[in-house]
N, C-alpha and C. Protein backbone atom coordinates (compact mmCIF):
# COMPACT_ATOMS: atom_id res chain seq x y z
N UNK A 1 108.29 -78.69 -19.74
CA UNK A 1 109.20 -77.66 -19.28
C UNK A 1 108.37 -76.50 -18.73
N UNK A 2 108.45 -76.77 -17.75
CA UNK A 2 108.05 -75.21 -16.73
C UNK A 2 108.25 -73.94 -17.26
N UNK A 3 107.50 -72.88 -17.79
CA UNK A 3 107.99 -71.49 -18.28
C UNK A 3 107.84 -70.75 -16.51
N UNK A 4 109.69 -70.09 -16.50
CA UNK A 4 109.91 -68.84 -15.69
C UNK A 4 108.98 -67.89 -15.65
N UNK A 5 108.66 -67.67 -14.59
CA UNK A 5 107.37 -66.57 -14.48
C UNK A 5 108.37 -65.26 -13.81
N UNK A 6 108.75 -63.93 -14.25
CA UNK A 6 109.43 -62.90 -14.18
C UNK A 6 108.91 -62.01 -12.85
N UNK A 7 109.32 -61.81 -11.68
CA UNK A 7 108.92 -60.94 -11.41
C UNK A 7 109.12 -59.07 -11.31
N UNK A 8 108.53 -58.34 -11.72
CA UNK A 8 109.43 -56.67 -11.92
C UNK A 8 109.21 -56.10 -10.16
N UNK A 9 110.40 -55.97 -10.24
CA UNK A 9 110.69 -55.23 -9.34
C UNK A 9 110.36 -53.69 -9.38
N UNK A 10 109.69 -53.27 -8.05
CA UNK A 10 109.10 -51.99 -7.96
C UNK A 10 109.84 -51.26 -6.98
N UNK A 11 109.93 -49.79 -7.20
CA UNK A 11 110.54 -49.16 -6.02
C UNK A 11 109.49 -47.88 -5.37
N UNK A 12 109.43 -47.88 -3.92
CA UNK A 12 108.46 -47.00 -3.52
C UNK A 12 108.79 -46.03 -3.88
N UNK A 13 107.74 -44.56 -3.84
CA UNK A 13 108.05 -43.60 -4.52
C UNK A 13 109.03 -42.90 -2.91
N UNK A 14 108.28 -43.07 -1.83
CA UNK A 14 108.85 -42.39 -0.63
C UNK A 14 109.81 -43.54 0.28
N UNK A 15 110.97 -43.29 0.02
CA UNK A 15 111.47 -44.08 1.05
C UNK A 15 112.39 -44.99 0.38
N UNK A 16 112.14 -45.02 -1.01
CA UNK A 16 113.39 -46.12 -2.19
C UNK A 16 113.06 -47.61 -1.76
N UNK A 17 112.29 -48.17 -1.23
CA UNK A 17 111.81 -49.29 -0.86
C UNK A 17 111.80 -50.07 -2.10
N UNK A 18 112.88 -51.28 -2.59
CA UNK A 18 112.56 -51.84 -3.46
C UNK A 18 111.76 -53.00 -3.03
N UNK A 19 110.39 -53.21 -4.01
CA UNK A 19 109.75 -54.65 -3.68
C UNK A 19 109.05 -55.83 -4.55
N UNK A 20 108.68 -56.36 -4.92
CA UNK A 20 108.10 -57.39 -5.64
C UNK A 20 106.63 -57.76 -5.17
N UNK A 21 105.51 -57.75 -6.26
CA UNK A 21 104.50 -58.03 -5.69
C UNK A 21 104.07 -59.58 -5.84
N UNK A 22 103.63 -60.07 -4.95
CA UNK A 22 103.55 -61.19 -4.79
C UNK A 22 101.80 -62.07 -5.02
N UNK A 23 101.23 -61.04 -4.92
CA UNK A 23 99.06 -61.28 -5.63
C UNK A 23 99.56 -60.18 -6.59
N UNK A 24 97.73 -59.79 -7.38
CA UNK A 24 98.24 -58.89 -8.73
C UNK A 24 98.26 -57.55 -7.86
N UNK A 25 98.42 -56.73 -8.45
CA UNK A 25 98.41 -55.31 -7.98
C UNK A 25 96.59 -54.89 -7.27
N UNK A 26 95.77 -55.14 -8.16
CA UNK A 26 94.18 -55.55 -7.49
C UNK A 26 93.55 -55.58 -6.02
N UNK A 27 94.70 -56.88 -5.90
CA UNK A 27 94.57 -57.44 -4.36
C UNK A 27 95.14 -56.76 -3.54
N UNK A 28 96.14 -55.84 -4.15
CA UNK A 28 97.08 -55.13 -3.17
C UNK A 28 96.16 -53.84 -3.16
N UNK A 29 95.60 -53.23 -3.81
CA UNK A 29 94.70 -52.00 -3.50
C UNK A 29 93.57 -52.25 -2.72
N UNK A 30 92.89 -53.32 -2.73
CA UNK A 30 91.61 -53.70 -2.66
C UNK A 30 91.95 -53.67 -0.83
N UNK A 31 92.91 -54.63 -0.23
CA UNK A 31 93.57 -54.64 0.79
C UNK A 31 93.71 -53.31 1.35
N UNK A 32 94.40 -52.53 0.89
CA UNK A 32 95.08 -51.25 1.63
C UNK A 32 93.73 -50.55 1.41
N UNK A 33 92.70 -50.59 0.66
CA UNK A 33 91.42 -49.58 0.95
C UNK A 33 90.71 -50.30 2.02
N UNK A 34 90.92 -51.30 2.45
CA UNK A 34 90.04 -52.22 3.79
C UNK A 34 90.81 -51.91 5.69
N UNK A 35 91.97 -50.61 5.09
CA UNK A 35 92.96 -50.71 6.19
C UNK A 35 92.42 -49.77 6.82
N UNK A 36 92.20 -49.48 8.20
CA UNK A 36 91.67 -48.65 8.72
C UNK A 36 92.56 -46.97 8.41
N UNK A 37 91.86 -46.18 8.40
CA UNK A 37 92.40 -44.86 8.22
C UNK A 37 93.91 -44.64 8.89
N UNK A 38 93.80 -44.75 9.97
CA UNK A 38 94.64 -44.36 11.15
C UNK A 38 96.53 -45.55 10.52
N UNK A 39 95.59 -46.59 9.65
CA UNK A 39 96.59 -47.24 9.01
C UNK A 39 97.58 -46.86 8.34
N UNK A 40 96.77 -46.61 7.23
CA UNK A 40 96.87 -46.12 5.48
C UNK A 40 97.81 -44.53 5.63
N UNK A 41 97.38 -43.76 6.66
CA UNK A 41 98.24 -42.43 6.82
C UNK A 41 99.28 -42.75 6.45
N UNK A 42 100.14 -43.96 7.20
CA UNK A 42 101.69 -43.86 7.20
C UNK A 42 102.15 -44.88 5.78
N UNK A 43 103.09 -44.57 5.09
CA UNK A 43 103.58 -45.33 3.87
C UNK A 43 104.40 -46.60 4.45
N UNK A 44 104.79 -46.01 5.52
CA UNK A 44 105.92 -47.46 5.93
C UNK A 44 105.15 -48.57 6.93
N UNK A 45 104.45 -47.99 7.55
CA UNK A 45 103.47 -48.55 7.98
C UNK A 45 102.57 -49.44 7.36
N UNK A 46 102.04 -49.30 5.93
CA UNK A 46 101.31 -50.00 4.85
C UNK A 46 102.79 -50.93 4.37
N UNK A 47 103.28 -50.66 3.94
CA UNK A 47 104.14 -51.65 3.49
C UNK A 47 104.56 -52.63 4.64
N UNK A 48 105.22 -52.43 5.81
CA UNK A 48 105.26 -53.61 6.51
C UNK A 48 104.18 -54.46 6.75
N UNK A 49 102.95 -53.81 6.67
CA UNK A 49 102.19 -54.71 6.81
C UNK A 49 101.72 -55.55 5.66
N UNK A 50 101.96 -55.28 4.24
CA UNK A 50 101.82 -55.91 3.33
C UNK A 50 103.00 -57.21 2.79
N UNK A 51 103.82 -56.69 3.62
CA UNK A 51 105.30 -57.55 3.69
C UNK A 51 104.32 -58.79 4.91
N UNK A 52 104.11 -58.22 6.38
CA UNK A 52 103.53 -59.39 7.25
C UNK A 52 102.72 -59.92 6.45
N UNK A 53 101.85 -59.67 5.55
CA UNK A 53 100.77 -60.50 5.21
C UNK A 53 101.05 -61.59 4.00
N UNK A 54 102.33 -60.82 3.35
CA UNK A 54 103.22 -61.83 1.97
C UNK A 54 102.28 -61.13 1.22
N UNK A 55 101.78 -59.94 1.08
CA UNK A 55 101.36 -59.52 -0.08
C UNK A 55 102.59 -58.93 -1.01
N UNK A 56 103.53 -58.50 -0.75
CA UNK A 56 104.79 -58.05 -1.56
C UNK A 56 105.82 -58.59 -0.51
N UNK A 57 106.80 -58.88 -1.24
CA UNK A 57 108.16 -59.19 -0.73
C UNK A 57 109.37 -58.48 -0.62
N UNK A 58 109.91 -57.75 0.75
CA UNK A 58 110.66 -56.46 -0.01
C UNK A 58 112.37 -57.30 -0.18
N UNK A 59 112.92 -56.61 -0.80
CA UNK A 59 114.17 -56.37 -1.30
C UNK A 59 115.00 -55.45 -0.28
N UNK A 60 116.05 -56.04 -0.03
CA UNK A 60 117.01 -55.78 1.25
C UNK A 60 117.96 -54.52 0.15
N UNK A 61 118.51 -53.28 0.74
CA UNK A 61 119.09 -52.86 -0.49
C UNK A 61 120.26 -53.47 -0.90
N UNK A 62 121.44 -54.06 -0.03
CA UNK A 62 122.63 -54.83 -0.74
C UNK A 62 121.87 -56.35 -1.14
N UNK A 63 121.33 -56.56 -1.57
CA UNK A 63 120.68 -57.59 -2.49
C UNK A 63 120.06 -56.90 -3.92
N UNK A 64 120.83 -57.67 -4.87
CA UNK A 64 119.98 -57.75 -6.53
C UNK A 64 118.76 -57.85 -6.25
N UNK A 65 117.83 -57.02 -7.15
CA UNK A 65 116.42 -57.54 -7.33
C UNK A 65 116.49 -58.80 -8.47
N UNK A 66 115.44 -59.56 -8.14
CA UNK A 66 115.07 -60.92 -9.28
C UNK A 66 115.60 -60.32 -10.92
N UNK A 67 116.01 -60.91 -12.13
CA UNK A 67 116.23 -59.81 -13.13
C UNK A 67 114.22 -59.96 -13.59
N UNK A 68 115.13 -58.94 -14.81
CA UNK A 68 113.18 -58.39 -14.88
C UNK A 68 113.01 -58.86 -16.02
């Protein structure tokens, strides 16, 4: 029997962006410090691109998040 692996749902601090991370949190910093400056400025900007890459998965707002 397969054990459910939970994922917690996170919400951005700017913008209410709910999302799910999809590598550990690690990979997701390690990433966004490799982003060029001109990147990293914008918050929505970093997140779509972490969404293109499947590093987090966002959450539509009329959609439930996964339960936690």
């Amino acid at each position: 029997m397969a054990e459910e692996k939970r994922q917690r749902v996170r919400t951005m601090r700017y913008g209410g962006i709910k999302y799910v991370n999809n590598v550990p949190f690690e990979k997701i910093s390690d990433f966004i410090d490799h982003l060029p400056e001109e990147k990293r400025s914008s918050m929505a900007e970093v997140t779509q691109i972490l969404h293109d890459e499947g590093l987090i998965s966002l959450i539509p707002d009329d959609e439930p998040g996964p339960p936690c």
